[in-house]
C-alpha atoms as a PDB file:
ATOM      1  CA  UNK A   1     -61.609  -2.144  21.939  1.00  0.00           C
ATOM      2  CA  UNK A   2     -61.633  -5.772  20.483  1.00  0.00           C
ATOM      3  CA  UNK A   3     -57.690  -6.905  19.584  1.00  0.00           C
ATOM      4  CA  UNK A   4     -58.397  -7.156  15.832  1.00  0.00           C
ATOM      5  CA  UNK A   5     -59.675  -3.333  15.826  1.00  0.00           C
ATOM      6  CA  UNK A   6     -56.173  -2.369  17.873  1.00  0.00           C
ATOM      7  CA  UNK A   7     -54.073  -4.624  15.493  1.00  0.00           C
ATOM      8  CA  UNK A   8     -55.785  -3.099  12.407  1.00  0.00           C
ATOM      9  CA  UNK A   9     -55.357   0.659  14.413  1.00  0.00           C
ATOM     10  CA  UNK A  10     -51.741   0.093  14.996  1.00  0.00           C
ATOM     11  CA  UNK A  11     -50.879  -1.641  11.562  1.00  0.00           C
ATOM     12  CA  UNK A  12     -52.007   1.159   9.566  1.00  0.00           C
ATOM     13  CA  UNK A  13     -50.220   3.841  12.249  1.00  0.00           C
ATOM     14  CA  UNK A  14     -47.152   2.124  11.725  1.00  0.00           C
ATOM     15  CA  UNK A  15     -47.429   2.023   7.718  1.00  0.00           C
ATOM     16  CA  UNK A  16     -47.645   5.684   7.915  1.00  0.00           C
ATOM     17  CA  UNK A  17     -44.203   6.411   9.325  1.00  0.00           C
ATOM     18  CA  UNK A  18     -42.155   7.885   7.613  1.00  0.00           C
ATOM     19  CA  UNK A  19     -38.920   6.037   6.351  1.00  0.00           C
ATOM     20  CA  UNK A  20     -36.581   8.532   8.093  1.00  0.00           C
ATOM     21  CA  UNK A  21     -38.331   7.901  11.434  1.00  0.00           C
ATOM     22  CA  UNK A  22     -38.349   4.585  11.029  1.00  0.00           C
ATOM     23  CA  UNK A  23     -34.228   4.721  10.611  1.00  0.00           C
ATOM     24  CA  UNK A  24     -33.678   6.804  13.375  1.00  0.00           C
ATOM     25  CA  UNK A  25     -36.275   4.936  16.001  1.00  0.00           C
ATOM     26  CA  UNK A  26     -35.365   1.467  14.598  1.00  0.00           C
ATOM     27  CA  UNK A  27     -31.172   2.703  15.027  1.00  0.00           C
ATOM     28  CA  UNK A  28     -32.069   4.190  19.074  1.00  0.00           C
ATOM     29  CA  UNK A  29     -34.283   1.148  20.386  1.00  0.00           C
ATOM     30  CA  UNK A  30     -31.087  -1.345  18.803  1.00  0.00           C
ATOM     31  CA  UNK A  31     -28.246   0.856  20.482  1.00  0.00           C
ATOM     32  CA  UNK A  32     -30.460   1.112  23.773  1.00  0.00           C
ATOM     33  CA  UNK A  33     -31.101  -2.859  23.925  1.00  0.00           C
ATOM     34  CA  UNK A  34     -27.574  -3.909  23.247  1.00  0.00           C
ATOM     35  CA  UNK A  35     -26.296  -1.555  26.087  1.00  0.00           C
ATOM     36  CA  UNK A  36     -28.627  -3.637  28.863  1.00  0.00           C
ATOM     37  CA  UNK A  37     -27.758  -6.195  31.250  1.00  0.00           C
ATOM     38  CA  UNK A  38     -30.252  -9.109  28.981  1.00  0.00           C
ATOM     39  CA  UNK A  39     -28.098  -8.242  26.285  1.00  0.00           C
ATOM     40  CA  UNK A  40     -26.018 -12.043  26.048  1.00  0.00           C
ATOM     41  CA  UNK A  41     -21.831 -12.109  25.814  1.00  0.00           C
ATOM     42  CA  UNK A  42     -22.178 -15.381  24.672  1.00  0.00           C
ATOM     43  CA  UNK A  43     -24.923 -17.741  23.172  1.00  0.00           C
ATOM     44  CA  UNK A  44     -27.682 -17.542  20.898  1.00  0.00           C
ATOM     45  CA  UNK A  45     -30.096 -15.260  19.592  1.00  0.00           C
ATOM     46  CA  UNK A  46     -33.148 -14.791  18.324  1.00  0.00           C
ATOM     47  CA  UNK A  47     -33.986 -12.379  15.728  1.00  0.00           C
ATOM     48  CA  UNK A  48     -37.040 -11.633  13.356  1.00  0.00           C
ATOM     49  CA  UNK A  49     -36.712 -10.202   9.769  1.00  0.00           C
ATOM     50  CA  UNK A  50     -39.010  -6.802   9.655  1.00  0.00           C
ATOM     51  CA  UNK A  51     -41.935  -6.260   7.825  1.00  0.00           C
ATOM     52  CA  UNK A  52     -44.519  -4.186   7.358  1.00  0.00           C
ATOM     53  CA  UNK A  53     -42.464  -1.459   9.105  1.00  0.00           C
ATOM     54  CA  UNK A  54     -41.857  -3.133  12.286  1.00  0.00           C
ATOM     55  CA  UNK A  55     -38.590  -1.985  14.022  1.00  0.00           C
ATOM     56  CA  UNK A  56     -35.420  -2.505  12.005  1.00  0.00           C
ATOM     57  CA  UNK A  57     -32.986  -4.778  13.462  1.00  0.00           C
ATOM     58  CA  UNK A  58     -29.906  -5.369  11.173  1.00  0.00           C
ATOM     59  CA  UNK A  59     -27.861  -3.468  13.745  1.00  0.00           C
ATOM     60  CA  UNK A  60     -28.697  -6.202  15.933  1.00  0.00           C
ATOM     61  CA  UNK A  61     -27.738  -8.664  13.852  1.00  0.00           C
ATOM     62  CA  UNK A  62     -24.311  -7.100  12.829  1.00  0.00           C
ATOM     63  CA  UNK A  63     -23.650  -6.458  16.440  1.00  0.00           C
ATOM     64  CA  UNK A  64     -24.035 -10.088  17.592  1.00  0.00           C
ATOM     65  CA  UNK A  65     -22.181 -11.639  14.620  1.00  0.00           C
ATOM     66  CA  UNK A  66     -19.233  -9.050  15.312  1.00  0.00           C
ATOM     67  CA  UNK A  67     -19.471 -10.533  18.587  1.00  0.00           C
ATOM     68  CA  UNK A  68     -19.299 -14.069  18.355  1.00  0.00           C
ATOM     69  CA  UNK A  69     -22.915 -14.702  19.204  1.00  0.00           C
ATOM     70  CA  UNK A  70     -24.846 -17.324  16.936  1.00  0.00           C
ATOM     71  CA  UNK A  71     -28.446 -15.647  15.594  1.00  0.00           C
ATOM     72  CA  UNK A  72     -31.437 -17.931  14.826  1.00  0.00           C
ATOM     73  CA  UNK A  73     -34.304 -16.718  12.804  1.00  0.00           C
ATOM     74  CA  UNK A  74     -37.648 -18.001  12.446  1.00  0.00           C
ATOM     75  CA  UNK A  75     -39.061 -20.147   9.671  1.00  0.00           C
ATOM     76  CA  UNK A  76     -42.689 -20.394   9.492  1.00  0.00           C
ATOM     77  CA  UNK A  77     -43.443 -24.462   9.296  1.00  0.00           C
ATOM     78  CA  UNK A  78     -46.252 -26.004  11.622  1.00  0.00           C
ATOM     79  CA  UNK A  79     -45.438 -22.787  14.020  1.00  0.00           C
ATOM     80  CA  UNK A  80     -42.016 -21.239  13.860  1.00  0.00           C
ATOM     81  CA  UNK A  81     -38.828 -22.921  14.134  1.00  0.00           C
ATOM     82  CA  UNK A  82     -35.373 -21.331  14.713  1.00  0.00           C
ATOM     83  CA  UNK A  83     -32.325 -21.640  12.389  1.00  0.00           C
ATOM     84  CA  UNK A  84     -28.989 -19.940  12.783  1.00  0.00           C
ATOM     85  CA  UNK A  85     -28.193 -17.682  10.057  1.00  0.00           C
ATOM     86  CA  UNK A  86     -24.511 -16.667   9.429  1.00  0.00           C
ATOM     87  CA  UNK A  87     -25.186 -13.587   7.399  1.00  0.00           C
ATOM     88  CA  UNK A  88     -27.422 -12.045   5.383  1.00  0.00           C
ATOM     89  CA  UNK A  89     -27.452 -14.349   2.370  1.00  0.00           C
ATOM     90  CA  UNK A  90     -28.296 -17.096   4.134  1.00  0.00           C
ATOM     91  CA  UNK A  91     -31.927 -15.856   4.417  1.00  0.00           C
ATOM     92  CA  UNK A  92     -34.435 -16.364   1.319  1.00  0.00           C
ATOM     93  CA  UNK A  93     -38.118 -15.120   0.667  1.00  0.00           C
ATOM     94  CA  UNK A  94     -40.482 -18.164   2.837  1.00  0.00           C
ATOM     95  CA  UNK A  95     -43.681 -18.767   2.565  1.00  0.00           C
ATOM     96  CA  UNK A  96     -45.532 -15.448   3.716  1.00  0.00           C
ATOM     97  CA  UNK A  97     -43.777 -13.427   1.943  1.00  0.00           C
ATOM     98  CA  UNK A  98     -40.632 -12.866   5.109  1.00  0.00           C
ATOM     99  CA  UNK A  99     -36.877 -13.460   4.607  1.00  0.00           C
ATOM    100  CA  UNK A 100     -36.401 -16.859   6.209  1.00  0.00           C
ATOM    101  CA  UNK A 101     -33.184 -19.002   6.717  1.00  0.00           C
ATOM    102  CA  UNK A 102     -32.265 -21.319   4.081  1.00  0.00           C
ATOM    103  CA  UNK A 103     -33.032 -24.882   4.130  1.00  0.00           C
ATOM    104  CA  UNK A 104     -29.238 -26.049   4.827  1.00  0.00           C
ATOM    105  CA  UNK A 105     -29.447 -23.629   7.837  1.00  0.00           C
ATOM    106  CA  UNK A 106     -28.965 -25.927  11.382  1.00  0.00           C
ATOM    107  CA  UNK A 107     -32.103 -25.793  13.262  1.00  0.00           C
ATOM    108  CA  UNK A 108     -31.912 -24.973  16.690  1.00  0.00           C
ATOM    109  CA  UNK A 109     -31.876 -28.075  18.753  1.00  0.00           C
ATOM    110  CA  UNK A 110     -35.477 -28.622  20.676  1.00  0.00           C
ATOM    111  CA  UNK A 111     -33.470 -29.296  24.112  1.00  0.00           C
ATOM    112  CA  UNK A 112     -31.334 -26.168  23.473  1.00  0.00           C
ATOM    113  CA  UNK A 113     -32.948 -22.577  24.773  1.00  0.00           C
ATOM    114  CA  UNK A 114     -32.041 -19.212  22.851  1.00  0.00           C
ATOM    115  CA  UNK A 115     -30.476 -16.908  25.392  1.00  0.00           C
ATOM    116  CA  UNK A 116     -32.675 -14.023  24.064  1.00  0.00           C
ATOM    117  CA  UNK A 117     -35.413 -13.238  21.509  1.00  0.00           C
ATOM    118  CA  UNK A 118     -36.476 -10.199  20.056  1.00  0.00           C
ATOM    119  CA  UNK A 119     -39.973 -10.394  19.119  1.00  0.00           C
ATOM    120  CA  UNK A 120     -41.892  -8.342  16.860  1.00  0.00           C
ATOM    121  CA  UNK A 121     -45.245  -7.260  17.171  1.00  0.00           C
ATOM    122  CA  UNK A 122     -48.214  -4.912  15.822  1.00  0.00           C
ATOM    123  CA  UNK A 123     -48.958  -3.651  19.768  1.00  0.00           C
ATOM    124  CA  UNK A 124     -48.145  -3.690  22.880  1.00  0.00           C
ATOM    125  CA  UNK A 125     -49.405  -3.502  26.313  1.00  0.00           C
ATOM    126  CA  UNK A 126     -47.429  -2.151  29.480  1.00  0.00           C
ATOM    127  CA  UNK A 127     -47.950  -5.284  31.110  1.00  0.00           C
ATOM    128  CA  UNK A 128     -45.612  -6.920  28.318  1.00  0.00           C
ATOM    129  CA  UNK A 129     -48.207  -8.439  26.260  1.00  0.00           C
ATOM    130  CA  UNK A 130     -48.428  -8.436  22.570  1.00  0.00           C
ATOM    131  CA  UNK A 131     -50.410  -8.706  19.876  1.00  0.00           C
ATOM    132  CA  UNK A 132     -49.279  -9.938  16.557  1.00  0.00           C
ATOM    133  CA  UNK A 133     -50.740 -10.501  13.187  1.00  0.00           C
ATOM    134  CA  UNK A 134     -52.759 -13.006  14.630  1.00  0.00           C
ATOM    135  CA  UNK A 135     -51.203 -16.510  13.761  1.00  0.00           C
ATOM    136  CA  UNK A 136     -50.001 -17.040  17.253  1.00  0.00           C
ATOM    137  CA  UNK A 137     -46.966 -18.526  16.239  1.00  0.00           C
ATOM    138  CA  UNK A 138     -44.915 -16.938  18.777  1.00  0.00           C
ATOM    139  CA  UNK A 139     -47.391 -17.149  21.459  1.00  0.00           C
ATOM    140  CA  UNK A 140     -46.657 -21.219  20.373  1.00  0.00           C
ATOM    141  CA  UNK A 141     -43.131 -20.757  20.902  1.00  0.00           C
ATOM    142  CA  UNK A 142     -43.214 -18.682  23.785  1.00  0.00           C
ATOM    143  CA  UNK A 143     -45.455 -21.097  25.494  1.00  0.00           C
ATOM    144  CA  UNK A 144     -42.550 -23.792  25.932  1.00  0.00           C
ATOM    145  CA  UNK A 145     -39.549 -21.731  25.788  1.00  0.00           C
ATOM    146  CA  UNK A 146     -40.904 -18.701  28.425  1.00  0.00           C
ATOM    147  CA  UNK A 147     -39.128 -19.674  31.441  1.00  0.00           C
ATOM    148  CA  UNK A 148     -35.790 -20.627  29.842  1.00  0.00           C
ATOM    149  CA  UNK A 149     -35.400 -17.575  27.161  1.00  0.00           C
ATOM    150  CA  UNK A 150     -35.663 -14.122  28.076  1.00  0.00           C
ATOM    151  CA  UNK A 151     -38.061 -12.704  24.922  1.00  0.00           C
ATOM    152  CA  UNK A 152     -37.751  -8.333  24.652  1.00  0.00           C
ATOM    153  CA  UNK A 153     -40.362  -6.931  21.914  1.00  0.00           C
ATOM    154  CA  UNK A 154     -39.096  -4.326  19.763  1.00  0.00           C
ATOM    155  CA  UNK A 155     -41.427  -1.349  19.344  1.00  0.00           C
ATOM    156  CA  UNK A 156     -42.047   2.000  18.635  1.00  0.00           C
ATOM    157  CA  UNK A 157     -43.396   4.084  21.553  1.00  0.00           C
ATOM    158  CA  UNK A 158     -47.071   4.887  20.234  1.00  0.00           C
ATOM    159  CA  UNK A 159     -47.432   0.995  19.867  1.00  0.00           C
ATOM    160  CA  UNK A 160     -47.660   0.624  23.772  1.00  0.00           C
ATOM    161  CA  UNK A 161     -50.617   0.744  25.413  1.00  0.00           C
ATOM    162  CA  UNK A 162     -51.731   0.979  28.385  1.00  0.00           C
ATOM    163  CA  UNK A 163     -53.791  -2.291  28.549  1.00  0.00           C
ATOM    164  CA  UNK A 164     -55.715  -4.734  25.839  1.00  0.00           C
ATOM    165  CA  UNK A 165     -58.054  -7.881  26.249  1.00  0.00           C
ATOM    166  CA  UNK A 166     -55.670 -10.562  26.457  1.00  0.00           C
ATOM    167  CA  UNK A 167     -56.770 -14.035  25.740  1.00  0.00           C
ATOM    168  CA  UNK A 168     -55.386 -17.594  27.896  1.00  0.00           C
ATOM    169  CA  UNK A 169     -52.914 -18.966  25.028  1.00  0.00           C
ATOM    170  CA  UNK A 170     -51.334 -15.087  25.366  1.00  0.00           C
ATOM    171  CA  UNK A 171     -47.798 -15.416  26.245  1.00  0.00           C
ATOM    172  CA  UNK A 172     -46.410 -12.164  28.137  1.00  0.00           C
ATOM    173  CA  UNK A 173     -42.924 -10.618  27.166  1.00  0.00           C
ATOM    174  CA  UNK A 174     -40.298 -10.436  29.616  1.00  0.00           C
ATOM    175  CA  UNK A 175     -40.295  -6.501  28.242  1.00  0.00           C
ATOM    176  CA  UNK A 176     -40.667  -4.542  25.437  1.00  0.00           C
ATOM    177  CA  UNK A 177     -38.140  -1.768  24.500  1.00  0.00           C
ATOM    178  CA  UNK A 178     -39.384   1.108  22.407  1.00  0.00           C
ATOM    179  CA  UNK A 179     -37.031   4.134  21.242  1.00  0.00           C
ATOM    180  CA  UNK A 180     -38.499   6.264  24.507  1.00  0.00           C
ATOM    181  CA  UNK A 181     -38.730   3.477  27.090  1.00  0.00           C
ATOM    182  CA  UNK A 182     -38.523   0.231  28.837  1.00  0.00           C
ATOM    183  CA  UNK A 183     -41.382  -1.520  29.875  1.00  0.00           C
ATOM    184  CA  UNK A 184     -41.178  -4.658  32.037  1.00  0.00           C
ATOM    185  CA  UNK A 185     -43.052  -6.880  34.205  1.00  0.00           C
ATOM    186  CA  UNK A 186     -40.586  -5.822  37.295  1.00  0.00           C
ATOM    187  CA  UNK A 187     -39.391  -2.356  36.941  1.00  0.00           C
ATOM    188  CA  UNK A 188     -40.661   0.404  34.491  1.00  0.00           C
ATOM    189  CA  UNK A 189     -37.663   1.781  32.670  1.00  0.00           C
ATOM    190  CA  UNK A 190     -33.761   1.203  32.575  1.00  0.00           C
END
């Protein structure tokens, strides 16, 4: 099936859910991905704002501020940039529509790595790939910061597949955690 049929597919699956599942799946993939090893003490985030009823992850966010970690979110300029956001009202409606940080919010630095990012996507593939809305803009980001940033997708379990066409500028996930599973490029669950 081409990508744009399985990202249509999956939208509209995942704008049926029901709000209550979306709580209670959204609440058990954040508790499961904060109790792994990737999980950072110390450093810097990356986090996404949800749309469209993509997994919730203002747990996340309250967990790693409680914590002392610094949390970047993505503003949507030539690709995406990261900013670190100190709380909630530091984020403002951008330009497509998604709560992005505010302009006064410190970019990250281009020489500095985030020590994890949670990406979002529309589906997934066991073999950690992902496909988005189809802007590429985290493939973009992905493509320089891959080897330096560990980056987990966040998904609900009927989102993974078991395989998709993938095309070269794809950039593969180090894993993607879903409320049932784990799926990684080295071991299958944790």
């Amino acid at each position: 099936m081409p990508k744009k049929d399985i990202r249509q597919n999956k939208l509209n699956e995942r704008l049926s859910l029901d709000p209550v599942k979306i709580a209670e799946y959204s609440q058990q993939i954040q508790d499961r991905i904060m109790k792994t090893p990737f999980w950072p003490k110390t450093g810097k985030i990356g986090l996404y704002y949800p749309i469209k009823n993509e997994v919730l992850t203002l747990s996340l966010f309250q967990k790693a501020l409680e914590t002392g970690l610094q949390v970047y979110f993505p503003r949507v300029e030539q690709g995406i940039s990261f900013y670190e956001v100190n709380g909630p009202d530091e984020l403002e409606k951008g330009s497509w529509g998604i709560a992005e940080p505010q302009k006064h919010c410190d970019p990250l630095i281009e020489e500095e790595n985030l020590d994890l990012v949670i990406v979002p996507g529309v589906a997934f593939s066991k073999s950690c790939f992902r496909i988005g809305y189809g802007k590429r803009f985290y493939d973009q980001f992905l493509d320089n910061k891959l080897h330096k940033t560990t980056a987990i997708g966040l998904a609900y379990d009927f989102q993974v597949l078991d395989d998709f066409p993938v095309d070269s500028w794809d950039q593969p996930l180090h894993g993607i955690m879903t409320e049932k599973n784990y799926y990684s490029l080295h071991v299958q669950k944790i």
